[in-house]
N, C-alpha and C. Protein backbone atom coordinates (compact mmCIF):
# COMPACT_ATOMS: atom_id res chain seq x y z
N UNK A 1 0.84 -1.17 0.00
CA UNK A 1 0.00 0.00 0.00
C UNK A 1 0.89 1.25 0.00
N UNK A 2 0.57 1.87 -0.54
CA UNK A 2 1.67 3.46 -0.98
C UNK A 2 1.51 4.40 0.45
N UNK A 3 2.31 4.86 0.81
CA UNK A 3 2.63 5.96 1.56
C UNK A 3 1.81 7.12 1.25
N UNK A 4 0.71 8.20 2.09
CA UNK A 4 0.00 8.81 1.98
C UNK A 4 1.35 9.87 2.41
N UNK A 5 1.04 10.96 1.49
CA UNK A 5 1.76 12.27 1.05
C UNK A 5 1.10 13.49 1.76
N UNK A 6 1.28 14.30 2.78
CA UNK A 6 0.32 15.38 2.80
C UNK A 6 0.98 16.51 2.61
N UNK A 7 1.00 17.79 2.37
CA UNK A 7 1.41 19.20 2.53
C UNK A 7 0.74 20.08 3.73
N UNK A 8 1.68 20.31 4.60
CA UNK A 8 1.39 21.60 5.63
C UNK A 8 2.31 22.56 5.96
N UNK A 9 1.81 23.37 7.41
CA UNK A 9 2.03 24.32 8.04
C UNK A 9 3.12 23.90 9.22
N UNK A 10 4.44 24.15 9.73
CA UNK A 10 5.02 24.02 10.58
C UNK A 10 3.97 24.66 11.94
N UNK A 11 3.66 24.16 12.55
CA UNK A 11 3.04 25.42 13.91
C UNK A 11 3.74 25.33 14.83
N UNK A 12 4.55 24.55 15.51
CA UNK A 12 5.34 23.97 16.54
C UNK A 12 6.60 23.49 16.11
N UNK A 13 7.47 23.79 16.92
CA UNK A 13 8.73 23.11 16.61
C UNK A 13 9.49 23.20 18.38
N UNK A 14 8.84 23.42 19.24
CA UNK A 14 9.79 23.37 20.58
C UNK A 14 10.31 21.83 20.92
N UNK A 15 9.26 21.02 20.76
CA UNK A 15 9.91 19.51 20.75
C UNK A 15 11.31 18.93 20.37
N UNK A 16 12.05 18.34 20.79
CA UNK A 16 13.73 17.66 20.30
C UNK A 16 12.95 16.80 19.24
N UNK A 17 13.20 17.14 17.70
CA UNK A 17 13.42 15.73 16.68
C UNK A 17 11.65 15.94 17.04
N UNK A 18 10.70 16.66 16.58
CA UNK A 18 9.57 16.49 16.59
C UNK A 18 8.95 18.14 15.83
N UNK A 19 8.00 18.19 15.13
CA UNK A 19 7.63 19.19 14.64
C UNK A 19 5.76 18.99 14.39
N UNK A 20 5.22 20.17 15.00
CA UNK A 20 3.85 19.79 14.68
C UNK A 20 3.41 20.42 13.51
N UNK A 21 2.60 19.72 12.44
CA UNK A 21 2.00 20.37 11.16
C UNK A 21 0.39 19.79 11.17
N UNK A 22 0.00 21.26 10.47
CA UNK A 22 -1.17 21.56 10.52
C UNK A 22 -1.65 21.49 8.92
N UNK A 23 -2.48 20.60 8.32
CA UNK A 23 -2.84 20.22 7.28
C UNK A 23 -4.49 20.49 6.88
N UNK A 24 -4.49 21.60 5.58
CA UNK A 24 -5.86 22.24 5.75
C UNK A 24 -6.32 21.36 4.54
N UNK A 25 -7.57 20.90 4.67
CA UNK A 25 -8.23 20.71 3.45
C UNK A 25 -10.03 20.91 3.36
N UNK A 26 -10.24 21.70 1.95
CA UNK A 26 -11.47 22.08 1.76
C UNK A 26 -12.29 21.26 1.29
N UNK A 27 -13.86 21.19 1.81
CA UNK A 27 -14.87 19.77 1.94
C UNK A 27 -16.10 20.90 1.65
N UNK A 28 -16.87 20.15 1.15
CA UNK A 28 -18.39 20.89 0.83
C UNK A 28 -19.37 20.58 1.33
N UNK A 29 -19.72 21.19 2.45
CA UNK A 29 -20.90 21.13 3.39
C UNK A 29 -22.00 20.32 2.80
N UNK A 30 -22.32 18.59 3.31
CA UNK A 30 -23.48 17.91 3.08
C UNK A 30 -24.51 18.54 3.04
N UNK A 31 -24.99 19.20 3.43
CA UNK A 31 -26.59 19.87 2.87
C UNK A 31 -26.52 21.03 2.59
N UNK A 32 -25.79 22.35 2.84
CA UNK A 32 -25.76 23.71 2.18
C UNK A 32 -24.75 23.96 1.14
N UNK A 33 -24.06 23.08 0.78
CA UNK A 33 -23.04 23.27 -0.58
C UNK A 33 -21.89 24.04 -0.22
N UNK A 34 -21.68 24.66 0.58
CA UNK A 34 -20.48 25.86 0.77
C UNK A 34 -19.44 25.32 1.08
N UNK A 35 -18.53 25.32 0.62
CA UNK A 35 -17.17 25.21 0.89
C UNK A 35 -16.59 25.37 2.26
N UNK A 36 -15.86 24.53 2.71
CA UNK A 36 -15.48 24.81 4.06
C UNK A 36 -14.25 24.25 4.56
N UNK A 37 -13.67 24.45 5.35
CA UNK A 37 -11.62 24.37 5.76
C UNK A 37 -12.24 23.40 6.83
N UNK A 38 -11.34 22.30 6.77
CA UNK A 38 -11.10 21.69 7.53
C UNK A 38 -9.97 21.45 7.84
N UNK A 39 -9.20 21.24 9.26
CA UNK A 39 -7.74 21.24 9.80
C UNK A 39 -7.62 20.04 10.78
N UNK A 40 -6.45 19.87 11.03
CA UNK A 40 -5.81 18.49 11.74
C UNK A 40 -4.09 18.56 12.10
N UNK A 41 -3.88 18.46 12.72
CA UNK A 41 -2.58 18.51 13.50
C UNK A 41 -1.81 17.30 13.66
N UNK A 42 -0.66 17.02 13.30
CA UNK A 42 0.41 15.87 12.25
C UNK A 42 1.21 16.28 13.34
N UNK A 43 1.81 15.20 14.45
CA UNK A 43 3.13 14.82 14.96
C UNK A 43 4.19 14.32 13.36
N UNK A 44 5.16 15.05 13.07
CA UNK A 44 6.22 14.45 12.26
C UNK A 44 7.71 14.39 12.63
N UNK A 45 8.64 13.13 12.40
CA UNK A 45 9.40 13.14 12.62
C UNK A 45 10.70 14.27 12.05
N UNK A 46 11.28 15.24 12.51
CA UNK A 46 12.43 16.14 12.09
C UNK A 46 13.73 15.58 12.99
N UNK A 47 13.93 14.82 12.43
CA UNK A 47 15.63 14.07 13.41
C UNK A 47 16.64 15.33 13.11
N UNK A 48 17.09 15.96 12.63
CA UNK A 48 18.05 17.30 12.26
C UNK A 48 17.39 18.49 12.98
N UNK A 49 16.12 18.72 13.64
CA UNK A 49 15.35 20.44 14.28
C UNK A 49 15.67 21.25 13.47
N UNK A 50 15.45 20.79 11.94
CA UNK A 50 15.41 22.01 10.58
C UNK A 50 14.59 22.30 10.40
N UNK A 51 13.33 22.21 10.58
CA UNK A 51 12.48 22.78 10.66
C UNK A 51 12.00 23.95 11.17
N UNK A 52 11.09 24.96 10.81
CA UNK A 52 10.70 26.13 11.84
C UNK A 52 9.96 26.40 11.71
N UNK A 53 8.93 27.22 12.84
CA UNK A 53 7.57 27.55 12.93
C UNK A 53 7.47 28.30 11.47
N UNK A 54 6.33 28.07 10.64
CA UNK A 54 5.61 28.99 9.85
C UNK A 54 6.50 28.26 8.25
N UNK A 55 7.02 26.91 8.13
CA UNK A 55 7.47 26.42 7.06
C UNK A 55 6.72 25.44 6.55
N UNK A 56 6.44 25.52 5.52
CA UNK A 56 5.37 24.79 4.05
C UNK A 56 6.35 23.58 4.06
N UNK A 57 5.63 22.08 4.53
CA UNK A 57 6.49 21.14 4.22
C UNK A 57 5.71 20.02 3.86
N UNK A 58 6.39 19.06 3.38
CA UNK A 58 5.35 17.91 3.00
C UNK A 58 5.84 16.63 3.97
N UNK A 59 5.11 15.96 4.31
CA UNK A 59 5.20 14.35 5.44
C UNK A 59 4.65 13.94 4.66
N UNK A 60 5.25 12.33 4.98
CA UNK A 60 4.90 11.21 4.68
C UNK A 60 4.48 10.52 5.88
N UNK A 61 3.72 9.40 5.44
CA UNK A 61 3.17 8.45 6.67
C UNK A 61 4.41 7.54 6.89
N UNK A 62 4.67 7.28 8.05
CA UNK A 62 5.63 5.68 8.53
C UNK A 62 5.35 5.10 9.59
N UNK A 63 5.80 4.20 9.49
CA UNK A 63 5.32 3.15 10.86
C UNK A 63 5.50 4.27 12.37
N UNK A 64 4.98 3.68 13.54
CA UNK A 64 4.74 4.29 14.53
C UNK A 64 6.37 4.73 15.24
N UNK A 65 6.82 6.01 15.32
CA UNK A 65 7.62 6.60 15.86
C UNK A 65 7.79 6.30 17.59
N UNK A 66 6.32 7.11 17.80
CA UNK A 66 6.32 7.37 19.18
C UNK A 66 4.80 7.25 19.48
N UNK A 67 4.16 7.31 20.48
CA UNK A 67 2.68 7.09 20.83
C UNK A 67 1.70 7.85 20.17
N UNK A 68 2.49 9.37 19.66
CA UNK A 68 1.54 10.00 18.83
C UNK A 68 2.52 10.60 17.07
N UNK A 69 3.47 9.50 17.06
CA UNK A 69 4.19 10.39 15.65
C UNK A 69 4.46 9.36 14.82
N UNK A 70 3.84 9.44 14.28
CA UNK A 70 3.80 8.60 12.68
C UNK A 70 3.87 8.67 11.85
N UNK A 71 4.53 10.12 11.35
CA UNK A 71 4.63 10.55 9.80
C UNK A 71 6.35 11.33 9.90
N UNK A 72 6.94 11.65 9.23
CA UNK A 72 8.17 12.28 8.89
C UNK A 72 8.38 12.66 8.02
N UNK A 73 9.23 14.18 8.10
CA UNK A 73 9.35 15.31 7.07
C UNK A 73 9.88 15.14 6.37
N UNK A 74 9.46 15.21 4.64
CA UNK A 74 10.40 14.80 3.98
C UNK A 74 11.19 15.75 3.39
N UNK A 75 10.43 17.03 3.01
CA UNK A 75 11.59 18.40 2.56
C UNK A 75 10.81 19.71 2.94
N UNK A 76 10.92 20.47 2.56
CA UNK A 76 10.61 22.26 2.93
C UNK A 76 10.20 22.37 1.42
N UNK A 77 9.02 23.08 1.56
CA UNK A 77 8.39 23.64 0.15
C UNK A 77 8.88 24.99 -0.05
N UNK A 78 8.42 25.64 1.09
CA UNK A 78 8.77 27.39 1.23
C UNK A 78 8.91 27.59 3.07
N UNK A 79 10.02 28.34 2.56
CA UNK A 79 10.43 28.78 4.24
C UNK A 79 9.82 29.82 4.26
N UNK A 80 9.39 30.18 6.08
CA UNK A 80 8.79 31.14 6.76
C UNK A 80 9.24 32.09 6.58
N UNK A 81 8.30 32.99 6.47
CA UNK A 81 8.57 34.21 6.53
C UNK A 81 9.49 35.46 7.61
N UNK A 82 9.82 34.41 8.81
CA UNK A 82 10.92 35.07 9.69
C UNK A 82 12.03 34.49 9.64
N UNK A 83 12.49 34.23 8.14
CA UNK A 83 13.71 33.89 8.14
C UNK A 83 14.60 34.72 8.17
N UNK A 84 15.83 34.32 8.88
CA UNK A 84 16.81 35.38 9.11
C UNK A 84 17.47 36.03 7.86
N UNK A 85 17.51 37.70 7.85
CA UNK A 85 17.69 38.21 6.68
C UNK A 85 18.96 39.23 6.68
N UNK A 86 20.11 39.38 6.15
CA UNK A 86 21.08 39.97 6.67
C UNK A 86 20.82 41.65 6.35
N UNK A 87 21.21 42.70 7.08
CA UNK A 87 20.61 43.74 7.03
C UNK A 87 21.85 44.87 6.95
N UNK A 88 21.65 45.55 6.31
CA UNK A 88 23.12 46.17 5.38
C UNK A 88 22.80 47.66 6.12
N UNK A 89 24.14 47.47 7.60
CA UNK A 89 23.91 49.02 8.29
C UNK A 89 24.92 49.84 7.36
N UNK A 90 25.61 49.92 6.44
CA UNK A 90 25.97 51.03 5.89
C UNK A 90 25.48 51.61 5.48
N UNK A 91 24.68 51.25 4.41
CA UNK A 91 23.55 51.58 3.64
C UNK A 91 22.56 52.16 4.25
N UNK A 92 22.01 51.75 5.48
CA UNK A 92 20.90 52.29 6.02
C UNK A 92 21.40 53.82 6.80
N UNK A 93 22.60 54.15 7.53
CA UNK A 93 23.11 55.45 7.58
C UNK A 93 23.34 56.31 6.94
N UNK A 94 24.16 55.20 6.09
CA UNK A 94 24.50 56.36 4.47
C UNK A 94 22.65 57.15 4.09
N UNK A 95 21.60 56.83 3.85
CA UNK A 95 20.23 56.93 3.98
C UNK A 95 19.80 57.88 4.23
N UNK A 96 20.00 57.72 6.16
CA UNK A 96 19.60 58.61 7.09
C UNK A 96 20.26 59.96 6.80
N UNK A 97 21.79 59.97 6.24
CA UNK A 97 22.32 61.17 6.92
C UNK A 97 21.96 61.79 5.62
């Protein structure tokens, strides 16, 4: 049986070698038709803590880790938006004055 693939949200990463992802998917309301988000929260294995809050990644399913982690990260789609960005103080004085 093939390995189920999902794409999410980093939300957590304080855990050692553990990262929580948050996986949205849209479903159409049984009797009013409207579109609607549904969410779920993924223990995945990160053995390296490369991971970081607010990073687009995809898991795979694997056998049972730990009592609640059963899937592991397989790469980074898009990194967060507080990634560290180097910031050029010459430039910014040169600016000011």
């Amino acid at each position: 049986m093939p390995k189920r693939i999902l794409i999410g949200t980093v939300v957590s990463d304080k855990t050692d070698k553990t990262v929580t992802v948050l996986v949205e998917r849209k479903v159409k309301h049984p009797l009013y038709g409207k579109i609607i988000r549904r969410s779920k929260r993924y223990h995945a294995h990160d053995e390296d803590n490369a991971f970081r809050s607010g990073d687009r990644v995809r898991i795979e399913e694997t056998k049972p880790i730990s009592k609640t982690k059963s899937w592991k990260v397989l790469d980074r789609l898009q990194a967060s938006k507080g990634t560290a960005v180097e910031a050029n103080l010459d430039v910014e004085a040169a600016v000011s004055n």
